[in-house]
N, C-alpha and C. Protein backbone atom coordinates (compact mmCIF):
# COMPACT_ATOMS: atom_id res chain seq x y z
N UNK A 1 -61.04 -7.94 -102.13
CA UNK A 1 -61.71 -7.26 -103.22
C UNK A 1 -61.04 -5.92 -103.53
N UNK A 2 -60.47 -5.23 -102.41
CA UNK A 2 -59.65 -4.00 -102.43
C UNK A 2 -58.52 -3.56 -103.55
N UNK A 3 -57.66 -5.32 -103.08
CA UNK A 3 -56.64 -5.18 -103.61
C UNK A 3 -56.91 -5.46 -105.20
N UNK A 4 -57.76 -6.65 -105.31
CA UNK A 4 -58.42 -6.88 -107.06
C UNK A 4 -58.36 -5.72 -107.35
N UNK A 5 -59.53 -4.71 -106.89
CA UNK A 5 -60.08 -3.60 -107.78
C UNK A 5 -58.37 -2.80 -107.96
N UNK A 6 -57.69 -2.69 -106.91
CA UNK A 6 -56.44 -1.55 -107.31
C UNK A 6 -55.37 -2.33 -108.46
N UNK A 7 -55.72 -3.37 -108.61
CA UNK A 7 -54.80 -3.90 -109.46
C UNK A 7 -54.90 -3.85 -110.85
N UNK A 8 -56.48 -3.86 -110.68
CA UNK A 8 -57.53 -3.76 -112.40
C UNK A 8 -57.75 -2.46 -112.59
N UNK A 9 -57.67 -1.39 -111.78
CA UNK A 9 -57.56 -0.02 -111.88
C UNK A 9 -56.17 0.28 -112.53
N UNK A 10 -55.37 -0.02 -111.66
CA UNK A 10 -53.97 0.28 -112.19
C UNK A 10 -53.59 -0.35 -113.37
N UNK A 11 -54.43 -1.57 -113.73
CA UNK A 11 -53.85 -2.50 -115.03
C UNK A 11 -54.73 -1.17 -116.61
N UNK A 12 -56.09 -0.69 -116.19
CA UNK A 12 -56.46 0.23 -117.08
C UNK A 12 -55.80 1.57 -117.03
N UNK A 13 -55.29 1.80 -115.98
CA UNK A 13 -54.55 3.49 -116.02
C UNK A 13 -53.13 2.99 -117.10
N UNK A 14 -52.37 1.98 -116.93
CA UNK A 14 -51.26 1.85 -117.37
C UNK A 14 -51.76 1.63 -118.75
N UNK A 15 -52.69 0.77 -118.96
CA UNK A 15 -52.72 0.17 -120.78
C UNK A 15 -53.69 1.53 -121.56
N UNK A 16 -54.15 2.13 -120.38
CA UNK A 16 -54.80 3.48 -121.58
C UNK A 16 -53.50 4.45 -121.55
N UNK A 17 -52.56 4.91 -120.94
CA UNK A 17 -51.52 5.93 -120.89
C UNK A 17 -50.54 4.63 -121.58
N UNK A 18 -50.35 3.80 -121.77
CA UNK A 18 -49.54 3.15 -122.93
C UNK A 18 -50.30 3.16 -124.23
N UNK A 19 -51.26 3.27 -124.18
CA UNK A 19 -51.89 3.00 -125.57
C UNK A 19 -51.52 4.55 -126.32
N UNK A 20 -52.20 5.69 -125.55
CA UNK A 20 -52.64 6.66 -125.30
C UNK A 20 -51.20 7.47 -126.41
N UNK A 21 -50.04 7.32 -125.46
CA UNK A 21 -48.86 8.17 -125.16
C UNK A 21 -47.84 7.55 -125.98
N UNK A 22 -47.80 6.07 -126.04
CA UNK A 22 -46.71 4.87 -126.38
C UNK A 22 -47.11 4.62 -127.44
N UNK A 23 -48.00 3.72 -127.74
CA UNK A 23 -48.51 3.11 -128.79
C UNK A 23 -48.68 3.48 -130.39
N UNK A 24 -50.08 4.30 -129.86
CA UNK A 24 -50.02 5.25 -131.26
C UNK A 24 -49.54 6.34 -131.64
N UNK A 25 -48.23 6.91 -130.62
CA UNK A 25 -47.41 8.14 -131.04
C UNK A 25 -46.16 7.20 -131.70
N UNK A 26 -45.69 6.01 -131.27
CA UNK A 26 -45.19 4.76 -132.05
C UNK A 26 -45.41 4.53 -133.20
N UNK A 27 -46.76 4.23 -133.21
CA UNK A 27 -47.10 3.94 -134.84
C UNK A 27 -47.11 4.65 -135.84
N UNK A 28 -47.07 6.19 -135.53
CA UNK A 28 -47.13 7.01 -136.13
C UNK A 28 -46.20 7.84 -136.28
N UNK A 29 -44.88 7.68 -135.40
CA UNK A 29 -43.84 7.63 -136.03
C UNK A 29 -42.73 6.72 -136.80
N UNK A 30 -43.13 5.56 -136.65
CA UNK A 30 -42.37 4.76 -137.60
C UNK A 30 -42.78 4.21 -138.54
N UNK A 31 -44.18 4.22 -138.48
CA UNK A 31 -44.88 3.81 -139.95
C UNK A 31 -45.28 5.15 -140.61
N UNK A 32 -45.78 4.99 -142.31
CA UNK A 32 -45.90 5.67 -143.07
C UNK A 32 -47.16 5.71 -142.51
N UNK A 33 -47.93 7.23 -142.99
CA UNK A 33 -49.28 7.54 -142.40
C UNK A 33 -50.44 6.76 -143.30
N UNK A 34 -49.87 6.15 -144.59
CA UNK A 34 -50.61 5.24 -145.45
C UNK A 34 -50.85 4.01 -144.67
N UNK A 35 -49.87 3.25 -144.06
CA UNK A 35 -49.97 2.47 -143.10
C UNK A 35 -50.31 2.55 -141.22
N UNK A 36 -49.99 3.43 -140.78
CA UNK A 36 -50.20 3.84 -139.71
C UNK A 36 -51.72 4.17 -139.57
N UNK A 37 -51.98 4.94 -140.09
CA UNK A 37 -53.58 4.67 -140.00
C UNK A 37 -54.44 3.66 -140.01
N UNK A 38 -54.30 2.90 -141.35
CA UNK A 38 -54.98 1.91 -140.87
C UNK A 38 -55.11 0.70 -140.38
N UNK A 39 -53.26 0.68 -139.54
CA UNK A 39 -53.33 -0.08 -138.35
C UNK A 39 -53.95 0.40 -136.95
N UNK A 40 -53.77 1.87 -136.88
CA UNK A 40 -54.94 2.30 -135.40
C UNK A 40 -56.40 1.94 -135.75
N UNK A 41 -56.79 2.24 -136.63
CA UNK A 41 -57.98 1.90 -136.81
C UNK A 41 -58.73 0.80 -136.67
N UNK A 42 -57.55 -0.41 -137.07
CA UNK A 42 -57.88 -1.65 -136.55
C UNK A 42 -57.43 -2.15 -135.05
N UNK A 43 -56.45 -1.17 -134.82
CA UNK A 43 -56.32 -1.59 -133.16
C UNK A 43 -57.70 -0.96 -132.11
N UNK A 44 -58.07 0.01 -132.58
CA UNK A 44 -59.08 0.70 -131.44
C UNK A 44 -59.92 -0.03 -130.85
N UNK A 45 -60.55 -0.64 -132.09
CA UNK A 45 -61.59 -1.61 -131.51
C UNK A 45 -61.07 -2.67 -129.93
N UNK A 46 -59.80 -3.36 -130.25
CA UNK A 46 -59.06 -3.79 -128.99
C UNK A 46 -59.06 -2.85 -128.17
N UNK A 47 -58.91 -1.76 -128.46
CA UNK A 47 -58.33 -0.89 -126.92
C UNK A 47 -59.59 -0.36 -126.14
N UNK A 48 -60.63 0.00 -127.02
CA UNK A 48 -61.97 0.27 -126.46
C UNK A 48 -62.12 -1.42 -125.60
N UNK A 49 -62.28 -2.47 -126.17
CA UNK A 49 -62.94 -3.67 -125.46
C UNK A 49 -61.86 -3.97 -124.15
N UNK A 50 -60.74 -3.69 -124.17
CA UNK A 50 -60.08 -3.80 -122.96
C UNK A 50 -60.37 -2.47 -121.97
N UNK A 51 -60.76 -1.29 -122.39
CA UNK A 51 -60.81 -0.47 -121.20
C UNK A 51 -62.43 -0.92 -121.04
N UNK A 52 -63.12 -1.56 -121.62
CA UNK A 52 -64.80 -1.86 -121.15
C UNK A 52 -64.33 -2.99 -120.01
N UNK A 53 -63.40 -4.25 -120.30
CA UNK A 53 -63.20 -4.84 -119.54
C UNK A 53 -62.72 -4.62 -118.30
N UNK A 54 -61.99 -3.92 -118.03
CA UNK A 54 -61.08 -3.39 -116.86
C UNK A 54 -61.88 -2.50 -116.20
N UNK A 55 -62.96 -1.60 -116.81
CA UNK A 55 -63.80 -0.58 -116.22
C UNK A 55 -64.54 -1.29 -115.47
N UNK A 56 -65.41 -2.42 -116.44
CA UNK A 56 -66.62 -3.39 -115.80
C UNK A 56 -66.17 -3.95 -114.75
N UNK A 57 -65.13 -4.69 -114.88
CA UNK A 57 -64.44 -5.87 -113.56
C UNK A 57 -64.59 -4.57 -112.28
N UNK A 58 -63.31 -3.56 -112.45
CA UNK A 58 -63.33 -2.66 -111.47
C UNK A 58 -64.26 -2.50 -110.77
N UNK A 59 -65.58 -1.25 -111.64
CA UNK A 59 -66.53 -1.33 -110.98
C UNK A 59 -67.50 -1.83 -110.20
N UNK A 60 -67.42 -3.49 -111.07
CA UNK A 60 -67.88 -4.29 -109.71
C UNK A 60 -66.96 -4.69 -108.66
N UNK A 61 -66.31 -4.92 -108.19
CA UNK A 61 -65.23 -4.47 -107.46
C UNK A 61 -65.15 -3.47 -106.23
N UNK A 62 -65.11 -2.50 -107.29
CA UNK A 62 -65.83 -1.34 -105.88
C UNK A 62 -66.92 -1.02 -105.73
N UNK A 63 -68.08 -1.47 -106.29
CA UNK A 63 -69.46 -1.41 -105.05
C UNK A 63 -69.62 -2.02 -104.07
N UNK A 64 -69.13 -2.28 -103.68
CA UNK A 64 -69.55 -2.43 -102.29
C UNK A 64 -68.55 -1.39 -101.31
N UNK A 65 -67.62 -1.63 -101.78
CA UNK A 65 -66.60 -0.27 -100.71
C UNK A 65 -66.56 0.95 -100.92
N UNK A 66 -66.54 1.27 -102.52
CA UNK A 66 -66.75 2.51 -103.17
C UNK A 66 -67.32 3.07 -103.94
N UNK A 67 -68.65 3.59 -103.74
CA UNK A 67 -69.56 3.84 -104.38
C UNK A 67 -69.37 5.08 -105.80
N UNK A 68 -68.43 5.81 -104.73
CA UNK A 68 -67.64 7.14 -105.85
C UNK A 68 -66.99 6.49 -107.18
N UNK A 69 -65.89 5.94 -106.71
CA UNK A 69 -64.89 5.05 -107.50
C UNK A 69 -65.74 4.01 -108.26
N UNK A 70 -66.60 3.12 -107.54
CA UNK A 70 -67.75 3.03 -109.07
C UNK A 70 -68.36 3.25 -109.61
N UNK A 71 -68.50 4.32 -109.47
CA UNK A 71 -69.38 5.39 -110.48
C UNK A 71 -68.47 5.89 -111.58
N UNK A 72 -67.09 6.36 -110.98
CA UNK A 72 -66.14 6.55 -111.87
C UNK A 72 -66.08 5.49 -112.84
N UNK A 73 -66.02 4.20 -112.45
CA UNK A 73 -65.50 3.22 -113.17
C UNK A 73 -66.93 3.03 -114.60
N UNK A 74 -67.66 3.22 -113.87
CA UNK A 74 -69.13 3.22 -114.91
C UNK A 74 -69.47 4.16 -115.57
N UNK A 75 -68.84 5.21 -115.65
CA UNK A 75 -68.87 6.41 -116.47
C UNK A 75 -68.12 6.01 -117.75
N UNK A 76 -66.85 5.64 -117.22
CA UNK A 76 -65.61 5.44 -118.39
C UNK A 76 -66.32 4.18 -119.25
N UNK A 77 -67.47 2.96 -118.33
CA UNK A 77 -67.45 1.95 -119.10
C UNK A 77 -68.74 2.72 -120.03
N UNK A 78 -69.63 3.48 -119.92
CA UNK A 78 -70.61 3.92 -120.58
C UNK A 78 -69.89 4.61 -121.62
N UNK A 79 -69.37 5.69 -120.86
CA UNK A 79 -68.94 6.79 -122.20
C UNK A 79 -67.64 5.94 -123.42
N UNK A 80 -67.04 4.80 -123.07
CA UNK A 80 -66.45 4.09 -123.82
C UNK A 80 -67.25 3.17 -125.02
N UNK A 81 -68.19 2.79 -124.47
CA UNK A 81 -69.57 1.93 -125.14
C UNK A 81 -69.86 3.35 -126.43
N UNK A 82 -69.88 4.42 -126.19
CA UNK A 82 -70.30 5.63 -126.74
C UNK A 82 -69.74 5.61 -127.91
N UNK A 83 -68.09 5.93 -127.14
CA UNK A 83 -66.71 5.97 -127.81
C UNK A 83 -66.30 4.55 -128.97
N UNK A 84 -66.87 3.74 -128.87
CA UNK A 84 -66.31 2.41 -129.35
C UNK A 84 -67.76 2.00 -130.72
N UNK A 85 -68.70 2.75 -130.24
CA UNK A 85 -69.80 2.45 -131.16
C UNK A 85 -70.10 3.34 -132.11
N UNK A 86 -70.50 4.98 -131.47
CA UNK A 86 -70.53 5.59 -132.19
C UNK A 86 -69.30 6.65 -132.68
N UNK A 87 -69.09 6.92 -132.06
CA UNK A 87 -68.10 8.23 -132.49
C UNK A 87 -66.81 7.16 -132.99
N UNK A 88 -65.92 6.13 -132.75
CA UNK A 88 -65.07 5.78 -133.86
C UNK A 88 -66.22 5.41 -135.37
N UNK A 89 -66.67 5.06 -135.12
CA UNK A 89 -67.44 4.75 -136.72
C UNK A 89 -67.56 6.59 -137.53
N UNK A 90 -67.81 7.39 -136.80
CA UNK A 90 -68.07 8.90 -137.28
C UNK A 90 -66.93 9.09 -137.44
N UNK A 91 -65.45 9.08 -136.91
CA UNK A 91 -64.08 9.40 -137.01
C UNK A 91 -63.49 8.59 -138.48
N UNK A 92 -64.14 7.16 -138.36
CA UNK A 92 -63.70 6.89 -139.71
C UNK A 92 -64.64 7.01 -140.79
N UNK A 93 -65.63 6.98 -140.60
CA UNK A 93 -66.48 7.63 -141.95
C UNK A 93 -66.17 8.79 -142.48
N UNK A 94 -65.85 10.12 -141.44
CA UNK A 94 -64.90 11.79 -141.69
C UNK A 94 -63.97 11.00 -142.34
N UNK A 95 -63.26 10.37 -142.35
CA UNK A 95 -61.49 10.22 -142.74
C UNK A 95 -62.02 9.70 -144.25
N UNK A 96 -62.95 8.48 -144.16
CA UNK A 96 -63.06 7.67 -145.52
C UNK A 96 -63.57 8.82 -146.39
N UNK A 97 -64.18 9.63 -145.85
CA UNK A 97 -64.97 10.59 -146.93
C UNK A 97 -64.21 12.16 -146.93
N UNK A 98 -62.80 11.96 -146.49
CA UNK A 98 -62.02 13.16 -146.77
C UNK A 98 -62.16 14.41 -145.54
N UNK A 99 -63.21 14.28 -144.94
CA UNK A 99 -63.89 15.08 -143.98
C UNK A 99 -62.89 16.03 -142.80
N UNK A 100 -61.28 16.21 -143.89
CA UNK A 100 -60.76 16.58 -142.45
C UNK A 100 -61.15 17.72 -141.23
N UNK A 101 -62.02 18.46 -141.89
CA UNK A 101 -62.22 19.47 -140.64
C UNK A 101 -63.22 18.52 -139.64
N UNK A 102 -64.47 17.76 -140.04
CA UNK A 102 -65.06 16.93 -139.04
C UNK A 102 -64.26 15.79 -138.24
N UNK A 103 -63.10 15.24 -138.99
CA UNK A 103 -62.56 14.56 -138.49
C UNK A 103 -61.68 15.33 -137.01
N UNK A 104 -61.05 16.01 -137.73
CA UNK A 104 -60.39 16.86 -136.38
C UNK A 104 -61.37 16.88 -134.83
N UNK A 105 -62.77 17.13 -135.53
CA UNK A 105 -63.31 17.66 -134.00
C UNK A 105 -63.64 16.28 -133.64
N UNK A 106 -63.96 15.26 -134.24
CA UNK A 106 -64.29 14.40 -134.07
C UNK A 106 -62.87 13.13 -132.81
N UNK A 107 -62.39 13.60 -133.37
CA UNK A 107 -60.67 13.39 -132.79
C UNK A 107 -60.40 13.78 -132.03
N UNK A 108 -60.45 15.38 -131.55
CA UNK A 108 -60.39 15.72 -130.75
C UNK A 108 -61.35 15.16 -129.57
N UNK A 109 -62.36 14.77 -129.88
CA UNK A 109 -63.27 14.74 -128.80
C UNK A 109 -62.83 13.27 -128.26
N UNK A 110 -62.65 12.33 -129.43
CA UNK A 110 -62.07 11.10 -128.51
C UNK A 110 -60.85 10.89 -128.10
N UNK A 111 -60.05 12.17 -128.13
CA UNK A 111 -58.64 12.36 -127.05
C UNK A 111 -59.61 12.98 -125.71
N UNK A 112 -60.15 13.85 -125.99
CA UNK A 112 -60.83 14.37 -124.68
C UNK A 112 -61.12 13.18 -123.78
N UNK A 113 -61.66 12.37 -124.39
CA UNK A 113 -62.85 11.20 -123.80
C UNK A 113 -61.98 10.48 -122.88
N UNK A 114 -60.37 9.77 -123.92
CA UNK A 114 -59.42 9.14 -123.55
C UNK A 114 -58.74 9.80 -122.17
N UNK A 115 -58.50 10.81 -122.25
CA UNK A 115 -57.92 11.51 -121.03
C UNK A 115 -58.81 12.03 -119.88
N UNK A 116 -60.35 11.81 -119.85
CA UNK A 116 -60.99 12.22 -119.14
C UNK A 116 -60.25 10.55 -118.29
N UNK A 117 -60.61 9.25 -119.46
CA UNK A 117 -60.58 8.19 -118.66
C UNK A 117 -59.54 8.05 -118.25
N UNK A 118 -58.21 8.30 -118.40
CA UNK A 118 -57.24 8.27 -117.83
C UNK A 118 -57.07 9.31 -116.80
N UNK A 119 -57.93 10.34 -116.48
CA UNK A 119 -58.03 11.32 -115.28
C UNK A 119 -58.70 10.25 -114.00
N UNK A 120 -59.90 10.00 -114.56
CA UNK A 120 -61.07 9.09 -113.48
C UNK A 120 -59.80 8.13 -113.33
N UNK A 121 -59.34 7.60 -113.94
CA UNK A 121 -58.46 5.92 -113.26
C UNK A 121 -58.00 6.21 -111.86
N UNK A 122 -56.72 7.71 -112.59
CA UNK A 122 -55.78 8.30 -111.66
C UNK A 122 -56.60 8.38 -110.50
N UNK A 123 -57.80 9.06 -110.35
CA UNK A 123 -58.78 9.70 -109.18
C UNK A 123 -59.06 8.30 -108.61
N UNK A 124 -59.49 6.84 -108.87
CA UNK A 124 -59.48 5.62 -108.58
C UNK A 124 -58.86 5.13 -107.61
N UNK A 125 -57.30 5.75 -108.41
CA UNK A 125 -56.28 4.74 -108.02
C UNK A 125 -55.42 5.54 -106.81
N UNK A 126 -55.44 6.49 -106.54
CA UNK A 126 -55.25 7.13 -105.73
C UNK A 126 -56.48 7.11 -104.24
N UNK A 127 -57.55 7.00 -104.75
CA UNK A 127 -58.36 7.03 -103.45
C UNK A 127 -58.08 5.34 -102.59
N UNK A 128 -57.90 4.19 -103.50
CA UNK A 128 -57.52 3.07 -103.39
C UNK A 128 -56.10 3.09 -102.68
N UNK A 129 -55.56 3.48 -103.15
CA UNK A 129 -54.12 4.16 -102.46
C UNK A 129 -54.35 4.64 -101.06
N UNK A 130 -55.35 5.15 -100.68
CA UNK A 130 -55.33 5.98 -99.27
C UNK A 130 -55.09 7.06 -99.36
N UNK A 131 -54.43 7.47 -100.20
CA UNK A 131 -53.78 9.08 -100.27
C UNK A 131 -54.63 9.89 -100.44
């Protein structure tokens, strides 16, 4: 069960810091921002349902060995449920309705969110590690 959970930990640390860092700094430099946009917009929805997946599996996973580390893992899957329901629908309603100053904070907050979850993985995947 150890090794599952470090593998599904490590499979969400890598695909949120690829998504994160790779992906849509990718899309947004080689596509036009007419297009680039509203291909993230249609990718998020994927990237939210894969870090719910990888959070959920994890976390069950580590309850029984790690109660910390699933708590971590159930934070990211809650505050993602948050992230995936409400606040992208508020990020693109700001954008559809011109809203750039709401959009910004709104943005900002789901980079915050993103890097909190890519902090908790690291903290995961390292205690899984032994180190």
């Amino acid at each position: 069960m150890e090794i599952a959970a470090l593998l599904i930990t490590a499979l969400l640390f890598g695909g949120m810091v690829l998504y994160a860092f790779g992906f849509a700094a990718f899309v947004f430099s080689a596509l036009p921002s007419e297009t680039a946009g509203p291909l993230i917009r249609k990718a998020f929805p994927h990237f939210y349902l894969f870090v719910l997946a990888c959070a959920t599996l994890a976390a069950v996973l580590l309850a029984l060995n790690d109660l910390l580390g699933a708590g971590i893992m159930a934070a990211i899957v809650l505050s993602t449920i948050y992230a995936r329901q409400i606040l992208m629908p508020a990020i693109n309603a700001a954008t559809d309705a011109g809203e750039k100053r709401r959009f910004k904070w709104l943005h900002g907050l789901s980079v915050a969110i993103t890097l909190a979850h890519i902090g908790g993985a690291a903290v995961v995947l390292v205690r899984l590690a032994g180190a």
